[in-house]
PDB file of N, CA and C in Angstrom:
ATOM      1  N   UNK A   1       0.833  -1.204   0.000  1.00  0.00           N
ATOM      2  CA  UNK A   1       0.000   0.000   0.000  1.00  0.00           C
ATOM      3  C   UNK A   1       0.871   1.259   0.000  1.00  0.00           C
ATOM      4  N   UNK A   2       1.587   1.373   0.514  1.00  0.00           N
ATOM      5  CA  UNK A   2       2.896   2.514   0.738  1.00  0.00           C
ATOM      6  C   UNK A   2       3.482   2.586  -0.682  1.00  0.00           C
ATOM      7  N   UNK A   3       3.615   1.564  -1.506  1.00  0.00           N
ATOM      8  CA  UNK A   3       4.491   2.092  -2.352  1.00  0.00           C
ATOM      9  C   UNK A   3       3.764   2.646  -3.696  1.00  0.00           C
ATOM     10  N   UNK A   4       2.081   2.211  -3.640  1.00  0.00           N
ATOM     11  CA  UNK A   4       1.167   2.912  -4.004  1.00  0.00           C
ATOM     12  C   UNK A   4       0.478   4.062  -4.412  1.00  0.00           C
ATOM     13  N   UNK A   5       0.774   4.585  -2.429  1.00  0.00           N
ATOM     14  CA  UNK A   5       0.669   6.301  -2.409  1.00  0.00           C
ATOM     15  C   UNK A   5       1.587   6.752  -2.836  1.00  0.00           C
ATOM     16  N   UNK A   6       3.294   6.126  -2.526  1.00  0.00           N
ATOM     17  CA  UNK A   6       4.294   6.769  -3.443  1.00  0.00           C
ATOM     18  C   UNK A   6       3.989   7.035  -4.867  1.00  0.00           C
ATOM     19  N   UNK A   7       3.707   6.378  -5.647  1.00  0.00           N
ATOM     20  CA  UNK A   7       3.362   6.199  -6.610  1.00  0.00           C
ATOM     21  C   UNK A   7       2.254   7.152  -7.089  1.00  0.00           C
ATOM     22  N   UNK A   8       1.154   7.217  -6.683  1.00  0.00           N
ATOM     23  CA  UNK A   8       0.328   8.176  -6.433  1.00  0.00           C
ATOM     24  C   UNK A   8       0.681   9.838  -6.503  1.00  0.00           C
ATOM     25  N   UNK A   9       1.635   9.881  -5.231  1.00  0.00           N
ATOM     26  CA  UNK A   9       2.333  11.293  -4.955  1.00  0.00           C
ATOM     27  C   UNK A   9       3.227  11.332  -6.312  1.00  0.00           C
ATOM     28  N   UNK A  10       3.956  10.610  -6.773  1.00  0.00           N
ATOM     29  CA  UNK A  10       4.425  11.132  -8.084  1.00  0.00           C
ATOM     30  C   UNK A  10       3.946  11.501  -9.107  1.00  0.00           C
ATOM     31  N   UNK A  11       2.537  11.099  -9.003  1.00  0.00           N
ATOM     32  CA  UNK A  11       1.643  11.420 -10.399  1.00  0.00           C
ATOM     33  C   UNK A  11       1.617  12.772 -10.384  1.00  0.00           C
ATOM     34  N   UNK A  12       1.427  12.798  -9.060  1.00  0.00           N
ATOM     35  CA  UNK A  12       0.715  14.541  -9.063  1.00  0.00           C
ATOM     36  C   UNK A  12       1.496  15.770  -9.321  1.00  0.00           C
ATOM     37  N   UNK A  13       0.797  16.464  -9.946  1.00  0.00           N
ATOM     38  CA  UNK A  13       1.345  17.976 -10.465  1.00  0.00           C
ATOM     39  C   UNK A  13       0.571  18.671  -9.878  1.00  0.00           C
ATOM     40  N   UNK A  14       1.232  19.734  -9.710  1.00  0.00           N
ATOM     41  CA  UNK A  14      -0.012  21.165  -9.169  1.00  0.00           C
ATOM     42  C   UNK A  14       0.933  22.191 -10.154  1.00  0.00           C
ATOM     43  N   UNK A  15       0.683  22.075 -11.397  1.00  0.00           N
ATOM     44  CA  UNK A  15       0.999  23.386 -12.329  1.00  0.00           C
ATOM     45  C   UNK A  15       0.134  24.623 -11.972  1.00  0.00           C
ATOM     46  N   UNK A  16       1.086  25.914 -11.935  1.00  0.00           N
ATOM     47  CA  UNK A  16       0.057  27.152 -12.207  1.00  0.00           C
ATOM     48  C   UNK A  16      -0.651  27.281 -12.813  1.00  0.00           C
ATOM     49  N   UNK A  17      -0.374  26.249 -14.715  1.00  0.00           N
ATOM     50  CA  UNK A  17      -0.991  26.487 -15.606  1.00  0.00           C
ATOM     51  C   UNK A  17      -2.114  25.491 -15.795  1.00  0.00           C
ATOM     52  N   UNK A  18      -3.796  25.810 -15.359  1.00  0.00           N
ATOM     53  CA  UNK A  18      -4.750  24.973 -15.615  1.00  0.00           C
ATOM     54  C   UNK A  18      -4.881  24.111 -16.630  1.00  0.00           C
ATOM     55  N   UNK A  19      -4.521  24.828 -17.731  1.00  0.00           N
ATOM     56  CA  UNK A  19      -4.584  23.731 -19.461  1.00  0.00           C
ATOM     57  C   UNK A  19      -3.518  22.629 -18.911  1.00  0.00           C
ATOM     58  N   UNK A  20      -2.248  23.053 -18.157  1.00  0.00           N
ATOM     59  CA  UNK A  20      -1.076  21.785 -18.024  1.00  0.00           C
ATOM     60  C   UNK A  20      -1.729  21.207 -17.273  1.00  0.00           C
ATOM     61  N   UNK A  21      -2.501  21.552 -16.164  1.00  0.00           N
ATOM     62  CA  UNK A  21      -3.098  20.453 -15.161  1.00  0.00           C
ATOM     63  C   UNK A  21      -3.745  19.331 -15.812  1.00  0.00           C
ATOM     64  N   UNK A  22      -4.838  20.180 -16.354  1.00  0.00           N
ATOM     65  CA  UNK A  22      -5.639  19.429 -17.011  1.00  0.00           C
ATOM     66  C   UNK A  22      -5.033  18.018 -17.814  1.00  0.00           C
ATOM     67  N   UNK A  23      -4.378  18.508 -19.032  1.00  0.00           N
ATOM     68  CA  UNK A  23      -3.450  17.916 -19.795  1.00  0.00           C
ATOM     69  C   UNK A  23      -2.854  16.480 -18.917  1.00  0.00           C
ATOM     70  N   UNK A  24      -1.811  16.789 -18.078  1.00  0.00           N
ATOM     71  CA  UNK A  24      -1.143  15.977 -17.277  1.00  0.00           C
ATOM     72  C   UNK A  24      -2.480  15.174 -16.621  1.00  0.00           C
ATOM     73  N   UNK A  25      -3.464  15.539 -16.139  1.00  0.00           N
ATOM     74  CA  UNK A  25      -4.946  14.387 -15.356  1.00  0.00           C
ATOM     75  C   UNK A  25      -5.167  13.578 -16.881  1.00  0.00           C
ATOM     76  N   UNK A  26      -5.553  13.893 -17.506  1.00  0.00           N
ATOM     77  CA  UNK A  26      -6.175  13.588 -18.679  1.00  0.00           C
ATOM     78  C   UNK A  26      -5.371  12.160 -19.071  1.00  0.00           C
ATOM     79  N   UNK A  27      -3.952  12.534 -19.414  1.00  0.00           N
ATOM     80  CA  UNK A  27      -2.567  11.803 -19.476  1.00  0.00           C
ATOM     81  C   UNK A  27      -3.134  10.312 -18.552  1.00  0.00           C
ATOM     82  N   UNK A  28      -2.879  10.962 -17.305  1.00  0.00           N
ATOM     83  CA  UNK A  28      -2.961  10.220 -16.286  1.00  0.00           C
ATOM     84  C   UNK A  28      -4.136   8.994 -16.323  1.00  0.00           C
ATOM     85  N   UNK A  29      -5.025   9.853 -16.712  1.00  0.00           N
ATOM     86  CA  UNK A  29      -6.289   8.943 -16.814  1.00  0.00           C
ATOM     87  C   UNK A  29      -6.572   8.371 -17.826  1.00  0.00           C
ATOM     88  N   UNK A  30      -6.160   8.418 -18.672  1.00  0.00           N
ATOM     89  CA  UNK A  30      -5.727   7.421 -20.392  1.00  0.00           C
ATOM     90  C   UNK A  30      -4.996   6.456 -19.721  1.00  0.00           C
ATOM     91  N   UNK A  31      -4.523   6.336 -19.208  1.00  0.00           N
ATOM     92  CA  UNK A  31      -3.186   5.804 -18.849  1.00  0.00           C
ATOM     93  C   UNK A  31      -3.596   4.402 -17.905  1.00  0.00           C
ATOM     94  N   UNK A  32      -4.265   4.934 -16.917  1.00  0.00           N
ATOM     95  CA  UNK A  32      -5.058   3.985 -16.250  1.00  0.00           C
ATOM     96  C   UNK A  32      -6.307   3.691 -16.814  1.00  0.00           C
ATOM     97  N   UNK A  33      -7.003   4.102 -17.312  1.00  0.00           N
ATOM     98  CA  UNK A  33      -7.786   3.187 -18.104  1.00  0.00           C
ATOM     99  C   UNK A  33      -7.665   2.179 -19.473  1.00  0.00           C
ATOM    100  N   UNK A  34      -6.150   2.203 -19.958  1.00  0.00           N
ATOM    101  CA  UNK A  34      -5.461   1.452 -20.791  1.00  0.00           C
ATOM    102  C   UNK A  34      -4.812   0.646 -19.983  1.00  0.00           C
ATOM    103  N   UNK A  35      -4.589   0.387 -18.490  1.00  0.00           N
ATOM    104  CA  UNK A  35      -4.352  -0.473 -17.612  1.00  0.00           C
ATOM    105  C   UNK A  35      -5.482  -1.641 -17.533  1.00  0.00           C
ATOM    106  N   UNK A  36      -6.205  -0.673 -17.123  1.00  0.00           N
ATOM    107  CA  UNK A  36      -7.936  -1.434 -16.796  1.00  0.00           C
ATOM    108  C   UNK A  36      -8.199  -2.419 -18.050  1.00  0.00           C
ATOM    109  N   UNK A  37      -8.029  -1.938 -19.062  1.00  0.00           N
ATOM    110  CA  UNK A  37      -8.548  -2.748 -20.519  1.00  0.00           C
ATOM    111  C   UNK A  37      -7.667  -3.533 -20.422  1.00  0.00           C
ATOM    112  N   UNK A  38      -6.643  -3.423 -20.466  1.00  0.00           N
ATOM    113  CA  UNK A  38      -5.840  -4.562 -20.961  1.00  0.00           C
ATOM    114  C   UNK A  38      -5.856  -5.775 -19.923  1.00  0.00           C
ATOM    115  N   UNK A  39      -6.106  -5.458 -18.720  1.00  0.00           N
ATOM    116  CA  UNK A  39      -6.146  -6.564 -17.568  1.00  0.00           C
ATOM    117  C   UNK A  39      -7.547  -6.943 -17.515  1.00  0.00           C
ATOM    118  N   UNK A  40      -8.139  -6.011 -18.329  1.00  0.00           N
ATOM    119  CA  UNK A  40      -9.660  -6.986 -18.599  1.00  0.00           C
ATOM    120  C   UNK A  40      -9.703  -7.628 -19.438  1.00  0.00           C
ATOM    121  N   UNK A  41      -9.070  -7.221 -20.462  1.00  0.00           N
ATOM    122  CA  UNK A  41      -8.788  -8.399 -21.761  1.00  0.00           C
ATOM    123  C   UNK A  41      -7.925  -9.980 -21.143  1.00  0.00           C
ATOM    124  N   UNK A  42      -7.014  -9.619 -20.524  1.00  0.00           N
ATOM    125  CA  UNK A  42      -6.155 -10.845 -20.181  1.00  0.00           C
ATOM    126  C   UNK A  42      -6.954 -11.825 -19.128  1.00  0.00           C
ATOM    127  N   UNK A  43      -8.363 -11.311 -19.050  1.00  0.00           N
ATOM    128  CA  UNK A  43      -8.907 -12.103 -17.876  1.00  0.00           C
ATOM    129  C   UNK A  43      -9.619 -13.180 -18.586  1.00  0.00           C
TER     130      UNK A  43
END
């Protein structure tokens, strides 16, 4: 679980710039939901 939140805490950005925030979540969340598919496919 710890190395999780590490993991977690690295994702995160707090840019000044909202469009980069955005951008970088967006990233993020492609990202894990191309996790999700593919470990649903392999099931």
């Amino acid at each position: 679980m710890n190395e999780l939140l590490r993991l977690a805490r690295s994702f995160r950005c707090d840019p000044a710039d909202s469009r980069q925030a955005f951008a970088h979540r967006l990233r993020i969340g492609l990202a894990i939901a191309a996790l999700i598919l593919i470990l649903s496919l392999l099931r």
